[in-house]
N, C-alpha and C. Protein backbone atom coordinates (compact mmCIF):
# COMPACT_ATOMS: atom_id res chain seq x y z
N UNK A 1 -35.71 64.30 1.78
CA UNK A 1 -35.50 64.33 3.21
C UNK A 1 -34.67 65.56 3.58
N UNK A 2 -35.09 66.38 4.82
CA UNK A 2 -33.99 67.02 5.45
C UNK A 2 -33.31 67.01 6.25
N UNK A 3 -31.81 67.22 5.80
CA UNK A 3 -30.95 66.35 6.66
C UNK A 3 -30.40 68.17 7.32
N UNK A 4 -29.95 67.25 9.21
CA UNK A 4 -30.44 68.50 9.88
C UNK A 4 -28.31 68.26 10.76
N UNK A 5 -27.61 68.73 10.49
CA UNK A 5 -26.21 68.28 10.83
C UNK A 5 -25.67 69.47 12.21
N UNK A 6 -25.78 69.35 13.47
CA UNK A 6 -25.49 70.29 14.83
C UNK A 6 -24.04 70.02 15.06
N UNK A 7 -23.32 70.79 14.82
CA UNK A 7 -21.87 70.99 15.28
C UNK A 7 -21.44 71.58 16.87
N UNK A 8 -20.78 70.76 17.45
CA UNK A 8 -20.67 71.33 18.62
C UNK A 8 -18.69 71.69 19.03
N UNK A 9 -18.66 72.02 19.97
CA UNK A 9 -16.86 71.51 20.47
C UNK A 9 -17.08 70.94 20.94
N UNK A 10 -15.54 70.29 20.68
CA UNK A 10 -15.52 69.15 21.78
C UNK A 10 -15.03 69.55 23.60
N UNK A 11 -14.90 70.96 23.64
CA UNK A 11 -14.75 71.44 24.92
C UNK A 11 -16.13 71.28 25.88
N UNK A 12 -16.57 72.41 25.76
CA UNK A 12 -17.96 72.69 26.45
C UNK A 12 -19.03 72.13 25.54
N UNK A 13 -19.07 71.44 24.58
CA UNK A 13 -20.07 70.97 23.80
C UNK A 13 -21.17 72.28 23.11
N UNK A 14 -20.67 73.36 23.60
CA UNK A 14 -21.63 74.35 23.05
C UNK A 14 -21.70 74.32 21.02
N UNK A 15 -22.54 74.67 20.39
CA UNK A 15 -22.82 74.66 19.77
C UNK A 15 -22.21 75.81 18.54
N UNK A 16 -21.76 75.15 17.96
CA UNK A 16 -20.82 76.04 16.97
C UNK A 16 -21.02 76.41 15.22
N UNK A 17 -21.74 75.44 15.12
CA UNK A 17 -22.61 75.46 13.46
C UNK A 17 -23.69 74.73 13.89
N UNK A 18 -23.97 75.41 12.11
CA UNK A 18 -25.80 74.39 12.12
C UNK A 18 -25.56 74.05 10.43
N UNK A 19 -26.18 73.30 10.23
CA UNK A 19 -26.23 73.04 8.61
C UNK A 19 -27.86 72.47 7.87
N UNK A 20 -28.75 73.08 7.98
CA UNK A 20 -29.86 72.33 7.18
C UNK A 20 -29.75 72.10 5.46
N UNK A 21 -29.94 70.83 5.08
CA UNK A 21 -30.29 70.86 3.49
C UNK A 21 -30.98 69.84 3.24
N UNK A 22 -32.00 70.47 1.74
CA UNK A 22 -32.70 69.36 1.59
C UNK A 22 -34.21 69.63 1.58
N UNK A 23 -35.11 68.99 0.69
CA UNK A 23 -36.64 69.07 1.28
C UNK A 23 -36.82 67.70 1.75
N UNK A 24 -38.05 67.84 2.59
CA UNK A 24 -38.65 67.17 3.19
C UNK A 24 -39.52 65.81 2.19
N UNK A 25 -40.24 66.34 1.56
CA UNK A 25 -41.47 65.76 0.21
C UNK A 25 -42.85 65.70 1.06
N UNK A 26 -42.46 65.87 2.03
CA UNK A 26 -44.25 65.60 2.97
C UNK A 26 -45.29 65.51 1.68
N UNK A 27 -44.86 67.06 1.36
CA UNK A 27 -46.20 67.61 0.04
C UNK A 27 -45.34 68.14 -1.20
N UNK A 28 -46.62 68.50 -2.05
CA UNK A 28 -45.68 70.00 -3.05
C UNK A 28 -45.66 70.48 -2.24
N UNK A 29 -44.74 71.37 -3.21
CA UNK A 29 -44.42 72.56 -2.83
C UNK A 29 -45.41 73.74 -2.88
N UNK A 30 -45.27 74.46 -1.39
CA UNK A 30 -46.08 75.60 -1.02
C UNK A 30 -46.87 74.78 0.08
N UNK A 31 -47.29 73.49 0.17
CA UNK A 31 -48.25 72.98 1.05
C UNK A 31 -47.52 72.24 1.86
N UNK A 32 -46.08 72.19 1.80
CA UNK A 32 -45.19 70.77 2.93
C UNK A 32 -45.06 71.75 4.23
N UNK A 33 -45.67 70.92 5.44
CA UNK A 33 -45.31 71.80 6.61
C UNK A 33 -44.37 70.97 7.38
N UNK A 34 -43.66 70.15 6.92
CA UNK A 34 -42.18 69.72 7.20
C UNK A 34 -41.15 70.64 7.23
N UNK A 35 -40.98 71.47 5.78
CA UNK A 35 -40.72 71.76 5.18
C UNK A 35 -41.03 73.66 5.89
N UNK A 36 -41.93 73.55 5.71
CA UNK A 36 -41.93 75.10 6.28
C UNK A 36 -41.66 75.05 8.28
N UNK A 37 -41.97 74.11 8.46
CA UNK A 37 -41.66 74.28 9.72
C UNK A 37 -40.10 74.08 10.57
N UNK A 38 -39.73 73.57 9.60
CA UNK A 38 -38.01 73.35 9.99
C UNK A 38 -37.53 75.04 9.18
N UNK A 39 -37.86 75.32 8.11
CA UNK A 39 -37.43 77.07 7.71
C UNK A 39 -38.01 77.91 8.99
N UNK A 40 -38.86 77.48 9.35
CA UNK A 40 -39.71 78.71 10.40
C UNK A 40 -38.53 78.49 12.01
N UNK A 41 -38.26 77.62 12.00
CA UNK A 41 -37.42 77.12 13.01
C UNK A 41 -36.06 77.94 12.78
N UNK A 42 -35.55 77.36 11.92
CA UNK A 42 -34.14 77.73 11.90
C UNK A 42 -33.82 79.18 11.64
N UNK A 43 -34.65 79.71 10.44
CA UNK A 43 -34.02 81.54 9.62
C UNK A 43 -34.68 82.12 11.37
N UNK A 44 -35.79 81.83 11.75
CA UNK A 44 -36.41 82.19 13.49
C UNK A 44 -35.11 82.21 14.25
N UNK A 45 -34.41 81.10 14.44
CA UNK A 45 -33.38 81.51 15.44
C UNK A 45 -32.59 81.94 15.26
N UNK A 46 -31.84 82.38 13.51
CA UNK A 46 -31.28 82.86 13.10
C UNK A 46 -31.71 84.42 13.40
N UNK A 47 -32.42 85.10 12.78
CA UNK A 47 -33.05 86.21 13.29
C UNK A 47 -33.46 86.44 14.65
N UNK A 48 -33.94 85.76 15.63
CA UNK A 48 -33.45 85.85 17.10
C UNK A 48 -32.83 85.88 17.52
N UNK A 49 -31.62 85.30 17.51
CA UNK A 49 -30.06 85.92 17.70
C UNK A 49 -29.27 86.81 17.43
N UNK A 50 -29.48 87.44 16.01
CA UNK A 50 -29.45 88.84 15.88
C UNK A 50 -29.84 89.89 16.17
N UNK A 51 -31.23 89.92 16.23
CA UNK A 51 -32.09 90.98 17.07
C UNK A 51 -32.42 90.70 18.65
N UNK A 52 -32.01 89.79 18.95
CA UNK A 52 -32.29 89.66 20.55
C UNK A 52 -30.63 89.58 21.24
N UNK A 53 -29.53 89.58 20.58
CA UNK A 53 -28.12 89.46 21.08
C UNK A 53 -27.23 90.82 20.57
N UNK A 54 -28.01 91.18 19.23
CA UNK A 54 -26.77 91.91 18.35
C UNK A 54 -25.40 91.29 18.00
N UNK A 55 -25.71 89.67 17.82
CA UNK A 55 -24.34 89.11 17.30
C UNK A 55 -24.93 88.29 15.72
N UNK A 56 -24.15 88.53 15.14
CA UNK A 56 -24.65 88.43 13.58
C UNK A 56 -23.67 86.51 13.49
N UNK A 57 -24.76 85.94 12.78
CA UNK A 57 -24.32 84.87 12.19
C UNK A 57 -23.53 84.67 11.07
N UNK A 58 -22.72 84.09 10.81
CA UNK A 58 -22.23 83.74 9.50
C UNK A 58 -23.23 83.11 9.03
N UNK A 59 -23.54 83.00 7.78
CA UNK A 59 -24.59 82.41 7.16
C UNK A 59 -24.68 82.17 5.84
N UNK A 60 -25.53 80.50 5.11
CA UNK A 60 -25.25 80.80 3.96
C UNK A 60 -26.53 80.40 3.69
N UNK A 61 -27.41 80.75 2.15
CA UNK A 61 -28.35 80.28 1.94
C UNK A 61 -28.92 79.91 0.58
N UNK A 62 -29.28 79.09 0.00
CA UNK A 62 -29.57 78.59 -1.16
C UNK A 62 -30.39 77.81 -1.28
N UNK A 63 -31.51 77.69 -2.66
CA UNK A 63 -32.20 77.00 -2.01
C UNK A 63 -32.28 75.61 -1.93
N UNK A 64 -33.11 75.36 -0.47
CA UNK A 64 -32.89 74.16 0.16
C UNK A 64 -32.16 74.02 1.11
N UNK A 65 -31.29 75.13 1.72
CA UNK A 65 -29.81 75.14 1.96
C UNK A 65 -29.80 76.37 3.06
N UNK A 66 -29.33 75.94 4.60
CA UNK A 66 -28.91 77.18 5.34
C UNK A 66 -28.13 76.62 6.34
N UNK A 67 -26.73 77.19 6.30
CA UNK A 67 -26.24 77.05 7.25
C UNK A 67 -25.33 77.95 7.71
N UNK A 68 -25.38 77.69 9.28
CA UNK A 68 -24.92 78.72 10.22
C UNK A 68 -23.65 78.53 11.13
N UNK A 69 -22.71 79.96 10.88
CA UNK A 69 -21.43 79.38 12.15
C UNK A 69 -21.29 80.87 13.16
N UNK A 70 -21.36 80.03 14.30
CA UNK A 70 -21.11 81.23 15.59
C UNK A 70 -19.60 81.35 15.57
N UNK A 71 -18.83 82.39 15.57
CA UNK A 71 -17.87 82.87 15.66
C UNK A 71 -17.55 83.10 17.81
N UNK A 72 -16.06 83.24 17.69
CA UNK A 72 -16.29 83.23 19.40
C UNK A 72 -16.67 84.65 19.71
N UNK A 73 -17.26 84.29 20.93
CA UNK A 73 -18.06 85.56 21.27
C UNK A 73 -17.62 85.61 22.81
N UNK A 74 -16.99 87.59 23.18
CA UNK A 74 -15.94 87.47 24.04
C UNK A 74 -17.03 87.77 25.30
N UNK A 75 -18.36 88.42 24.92
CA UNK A 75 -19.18 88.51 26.00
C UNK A 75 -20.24 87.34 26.58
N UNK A 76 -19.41 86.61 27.57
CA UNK A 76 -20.37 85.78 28.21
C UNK A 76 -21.44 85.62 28.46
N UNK A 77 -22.54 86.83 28.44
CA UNK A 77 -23.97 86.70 28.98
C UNK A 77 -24.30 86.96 27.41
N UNK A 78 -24.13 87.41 26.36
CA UNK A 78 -24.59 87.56 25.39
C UNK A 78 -24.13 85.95 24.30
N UNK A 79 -22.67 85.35 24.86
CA UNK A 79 -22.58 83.76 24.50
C UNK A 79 -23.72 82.57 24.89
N UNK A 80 -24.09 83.04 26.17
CA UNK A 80 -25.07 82.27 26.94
C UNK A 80 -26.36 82.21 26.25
N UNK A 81 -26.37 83.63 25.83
CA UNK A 81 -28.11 83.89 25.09
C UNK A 81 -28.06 83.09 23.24
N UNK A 82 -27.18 83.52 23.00
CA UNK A 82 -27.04 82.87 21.90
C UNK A 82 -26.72 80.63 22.00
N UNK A 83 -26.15 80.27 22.95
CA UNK A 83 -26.47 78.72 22.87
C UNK A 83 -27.67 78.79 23.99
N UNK A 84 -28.81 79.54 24.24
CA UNK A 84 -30.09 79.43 24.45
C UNK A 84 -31.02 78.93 23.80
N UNK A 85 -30.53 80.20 22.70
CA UNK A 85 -31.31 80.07 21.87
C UNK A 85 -31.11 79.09 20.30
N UNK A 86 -29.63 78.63 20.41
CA UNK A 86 -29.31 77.82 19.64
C UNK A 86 -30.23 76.27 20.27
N UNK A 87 -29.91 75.69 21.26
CA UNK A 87 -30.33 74.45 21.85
C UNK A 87 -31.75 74.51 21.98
N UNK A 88 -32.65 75.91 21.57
CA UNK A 88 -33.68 75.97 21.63
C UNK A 88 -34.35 75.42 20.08
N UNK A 89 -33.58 76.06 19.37
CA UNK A 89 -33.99 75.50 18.22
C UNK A 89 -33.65 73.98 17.73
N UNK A 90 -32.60 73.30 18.43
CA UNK A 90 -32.56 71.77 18.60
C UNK A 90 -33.64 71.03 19.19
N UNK A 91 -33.75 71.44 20.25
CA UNK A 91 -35.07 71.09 20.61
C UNK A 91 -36.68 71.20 20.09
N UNK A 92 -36.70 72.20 18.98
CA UNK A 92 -37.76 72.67 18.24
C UNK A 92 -37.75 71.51 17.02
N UNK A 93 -36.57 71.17 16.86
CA UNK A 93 -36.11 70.32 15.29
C UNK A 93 -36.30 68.93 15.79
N UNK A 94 -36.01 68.69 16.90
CA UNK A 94 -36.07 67.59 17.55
C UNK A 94 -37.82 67.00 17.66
N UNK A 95 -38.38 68.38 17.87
CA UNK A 95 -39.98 67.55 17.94
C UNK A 95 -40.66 67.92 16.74
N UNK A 96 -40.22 68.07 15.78
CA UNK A 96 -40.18 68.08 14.61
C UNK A 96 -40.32 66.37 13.88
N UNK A 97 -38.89 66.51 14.46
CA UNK A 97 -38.36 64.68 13.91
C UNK A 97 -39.15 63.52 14.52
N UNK A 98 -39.47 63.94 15.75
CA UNK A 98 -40.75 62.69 16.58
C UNK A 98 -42.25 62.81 15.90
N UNK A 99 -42.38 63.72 15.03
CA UNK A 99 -43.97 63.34 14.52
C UNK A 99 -43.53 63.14 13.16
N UNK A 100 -42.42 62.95 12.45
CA UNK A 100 -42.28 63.17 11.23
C UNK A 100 -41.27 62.88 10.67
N UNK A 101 -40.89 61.88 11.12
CA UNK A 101 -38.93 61.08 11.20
C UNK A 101 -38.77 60.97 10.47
N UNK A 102 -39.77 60.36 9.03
CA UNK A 102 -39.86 59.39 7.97
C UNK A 102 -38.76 61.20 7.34
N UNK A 103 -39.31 62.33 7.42
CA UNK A 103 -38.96 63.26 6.34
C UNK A 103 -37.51 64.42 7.16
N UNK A 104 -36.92 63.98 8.33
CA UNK A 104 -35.96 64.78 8.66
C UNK A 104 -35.42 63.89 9.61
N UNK A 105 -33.74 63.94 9.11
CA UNK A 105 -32.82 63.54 9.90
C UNK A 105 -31.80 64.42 10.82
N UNK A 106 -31.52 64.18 11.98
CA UNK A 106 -30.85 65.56 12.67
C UNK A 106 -29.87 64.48 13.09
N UNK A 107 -28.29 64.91 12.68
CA UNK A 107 -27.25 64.46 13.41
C UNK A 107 -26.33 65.38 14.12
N UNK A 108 -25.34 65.61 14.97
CA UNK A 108 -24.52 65.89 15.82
C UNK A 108 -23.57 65.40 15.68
N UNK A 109 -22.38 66.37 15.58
CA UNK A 109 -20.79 66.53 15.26
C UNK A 109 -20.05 67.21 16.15
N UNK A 110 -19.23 66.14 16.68
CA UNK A 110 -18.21 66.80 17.95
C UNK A 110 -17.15 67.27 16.94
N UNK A 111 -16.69 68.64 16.56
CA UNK A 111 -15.36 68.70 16.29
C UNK A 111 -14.17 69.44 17.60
């Protein structure tokens, strides 16, 4: 299973980490589109936020394993674009989990 863990504050609730780990098992490997579609999701918004903001993620990756922390960011319209595109990819993971629950779990963490 992949377990899918969204960190937020507890101020503005904006979104402050991400943590994916884990396979899915849908299939083997090379053929699970659980599995590739939660990677296509996440390293995607990872790399959209870099090249569409110029603000670099902390990031770690191993396999099975990626997770991400936004550092504070002092420019507002470029903060905005980045939890755009963060809540975009919640929402991508999210309809992910409605055709395919049995193989990904997504929880949410107020710290």
């Amino acid at each position: 299973m992949i377990n899918v863990l969204i960190t937020r504050s507890s101020g503005l609730g904006t979104i402050v980490g991400f943590e994916v780990k884990g396979h899915a098992g849908y299939a083997k490997r090379g053929e699970d589109i659980v599995c590739a579609g939660v990677s296509t999701v996440t390293f995607g918004t990872v790399n959209s936020i870099e090249f569409l903001t110029g603000i670099s993620i902390d990031t770690s990756v191993k396999n099975g394993f990626l997770s991400g922390t936004i550092s504070s960011i002092e420019d507002t319209e470029k903060s905005a674009k980045v939890q755009l595109l963060l809540e975009s990819m919640v929402v991508m993971l999210n309809d992910i989990a409605e055709s395919y629950g049995k193989y990904i779990k997504i929880q949410q963490d107020i710290i």
